[in-house]
Protein backbone atom coordinates (compact mmCIF):
# COMPACT_ATOMS: atom_id res chain seq x y z
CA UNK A 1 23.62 -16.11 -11.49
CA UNK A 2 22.87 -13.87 -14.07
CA UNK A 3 19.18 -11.29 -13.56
CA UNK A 4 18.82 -9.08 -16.52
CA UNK A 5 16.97 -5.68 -16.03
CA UNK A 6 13.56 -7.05 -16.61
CA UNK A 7 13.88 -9.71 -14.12
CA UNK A 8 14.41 -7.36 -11.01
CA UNK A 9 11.65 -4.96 -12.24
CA UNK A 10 8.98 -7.92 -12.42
CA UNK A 11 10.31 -8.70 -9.33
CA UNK A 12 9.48 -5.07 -8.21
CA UNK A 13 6.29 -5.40 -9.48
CA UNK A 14 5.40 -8.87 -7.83
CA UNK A 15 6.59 -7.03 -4.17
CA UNK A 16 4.40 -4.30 -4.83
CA UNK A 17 1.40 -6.16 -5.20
CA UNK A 18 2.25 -8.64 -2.39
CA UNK A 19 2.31 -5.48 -0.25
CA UNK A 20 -0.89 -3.85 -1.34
CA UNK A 21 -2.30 -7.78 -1.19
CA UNK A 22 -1.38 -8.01 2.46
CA UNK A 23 -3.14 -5.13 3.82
CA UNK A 24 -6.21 -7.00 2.58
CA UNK A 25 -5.00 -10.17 4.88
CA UNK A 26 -4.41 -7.66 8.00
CA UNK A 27 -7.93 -6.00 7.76
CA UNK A 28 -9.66 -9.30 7.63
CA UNK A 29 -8.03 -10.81 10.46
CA UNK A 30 -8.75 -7.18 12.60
CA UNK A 31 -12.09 -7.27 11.57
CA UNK A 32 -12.15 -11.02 12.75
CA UNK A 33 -11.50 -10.15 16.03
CA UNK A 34 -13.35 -7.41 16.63
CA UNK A 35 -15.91 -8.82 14.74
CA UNK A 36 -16.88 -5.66 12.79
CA UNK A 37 -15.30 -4.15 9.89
CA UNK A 38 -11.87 -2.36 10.97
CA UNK A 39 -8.82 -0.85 9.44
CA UNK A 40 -5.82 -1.09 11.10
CA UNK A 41 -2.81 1.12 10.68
CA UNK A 42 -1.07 -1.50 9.11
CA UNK A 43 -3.61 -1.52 6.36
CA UNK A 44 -2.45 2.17 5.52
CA UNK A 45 1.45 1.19 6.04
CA UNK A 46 0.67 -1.76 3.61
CA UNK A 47 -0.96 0.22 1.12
CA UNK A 48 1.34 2.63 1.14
CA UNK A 49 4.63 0.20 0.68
CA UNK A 50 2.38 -1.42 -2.30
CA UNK A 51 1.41 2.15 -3.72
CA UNK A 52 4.79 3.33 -3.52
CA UNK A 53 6.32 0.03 -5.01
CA UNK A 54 3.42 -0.42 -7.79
CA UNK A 55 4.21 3.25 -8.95
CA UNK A 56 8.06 2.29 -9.54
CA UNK A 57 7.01 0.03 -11.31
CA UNK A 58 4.56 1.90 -13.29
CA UNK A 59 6.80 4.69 -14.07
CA UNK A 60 9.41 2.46 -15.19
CA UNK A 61 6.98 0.60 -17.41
CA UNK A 62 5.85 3.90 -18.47
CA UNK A 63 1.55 3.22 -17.94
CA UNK A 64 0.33 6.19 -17.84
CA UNK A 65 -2.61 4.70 -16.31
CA UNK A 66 -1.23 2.68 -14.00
CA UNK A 67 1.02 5.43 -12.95
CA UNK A 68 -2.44 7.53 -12.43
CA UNK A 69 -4.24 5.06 -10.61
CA UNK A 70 -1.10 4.29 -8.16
CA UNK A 71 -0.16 8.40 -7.47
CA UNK A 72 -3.58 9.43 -6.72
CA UNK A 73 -4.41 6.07 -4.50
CA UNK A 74 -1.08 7.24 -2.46
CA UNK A 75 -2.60 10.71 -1.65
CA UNK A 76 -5.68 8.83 -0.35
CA UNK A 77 -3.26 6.23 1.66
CA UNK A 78 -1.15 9.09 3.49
CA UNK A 79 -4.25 11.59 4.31
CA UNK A 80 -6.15 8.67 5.91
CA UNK A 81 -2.74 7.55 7.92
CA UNK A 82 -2.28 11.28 8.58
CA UNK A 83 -6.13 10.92 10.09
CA UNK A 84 -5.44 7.70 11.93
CA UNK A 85 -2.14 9.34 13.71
CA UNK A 86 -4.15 12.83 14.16
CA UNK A 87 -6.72 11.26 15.90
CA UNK A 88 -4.63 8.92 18.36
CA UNK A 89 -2.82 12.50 19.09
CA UNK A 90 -6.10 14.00 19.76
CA UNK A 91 -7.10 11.13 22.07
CA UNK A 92 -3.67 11.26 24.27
CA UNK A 93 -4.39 14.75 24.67
């Protein structure tokens, strides 16, 4: 079996969105249950694995706009995780 360059990277790139896809699954089926609109952690997590992943992908592809779009999502991603995990601090406290 023979993958070329360009094989793995699309595969990179297919990953990536899968990730940032699934956090979409995970919120709806929160919300679901709580019946009301809810983000889980694992919707950060997710969107950070995709963000993270998509950006590869990005730079190696060399987008600048995609590479824009995907960095400055990720700052958004990790402050609101760093909110999520501040605030479950704060409440254990």
């Amino acid at each position: 079996m023979n993958v070329d360059k360009e094989t793995i990277w699309l595969g990179v790139g297919f990953l990536g969105q899968a990730l940032f896809s699934a956090r979409f699954l995970v919120q709806w089926i929160k919300s679901e249950k709580e019946k009301k609109s809810v983000f889980p952690i694992a919707f950060w997590y997710f969107s950070i694995g995709g963000g993270v992943t998509l950006l590869a992908y990005a730079v190696y592809r060399q987008d600048p706009v995609f590479i824009l779009g995907q960095a400055s999502g990720l700052l958004i991603y990790f402050r609101n995780l760093y909110f999520v995990v501040y605030e479950r601090r704060q409440l254990k406290a």
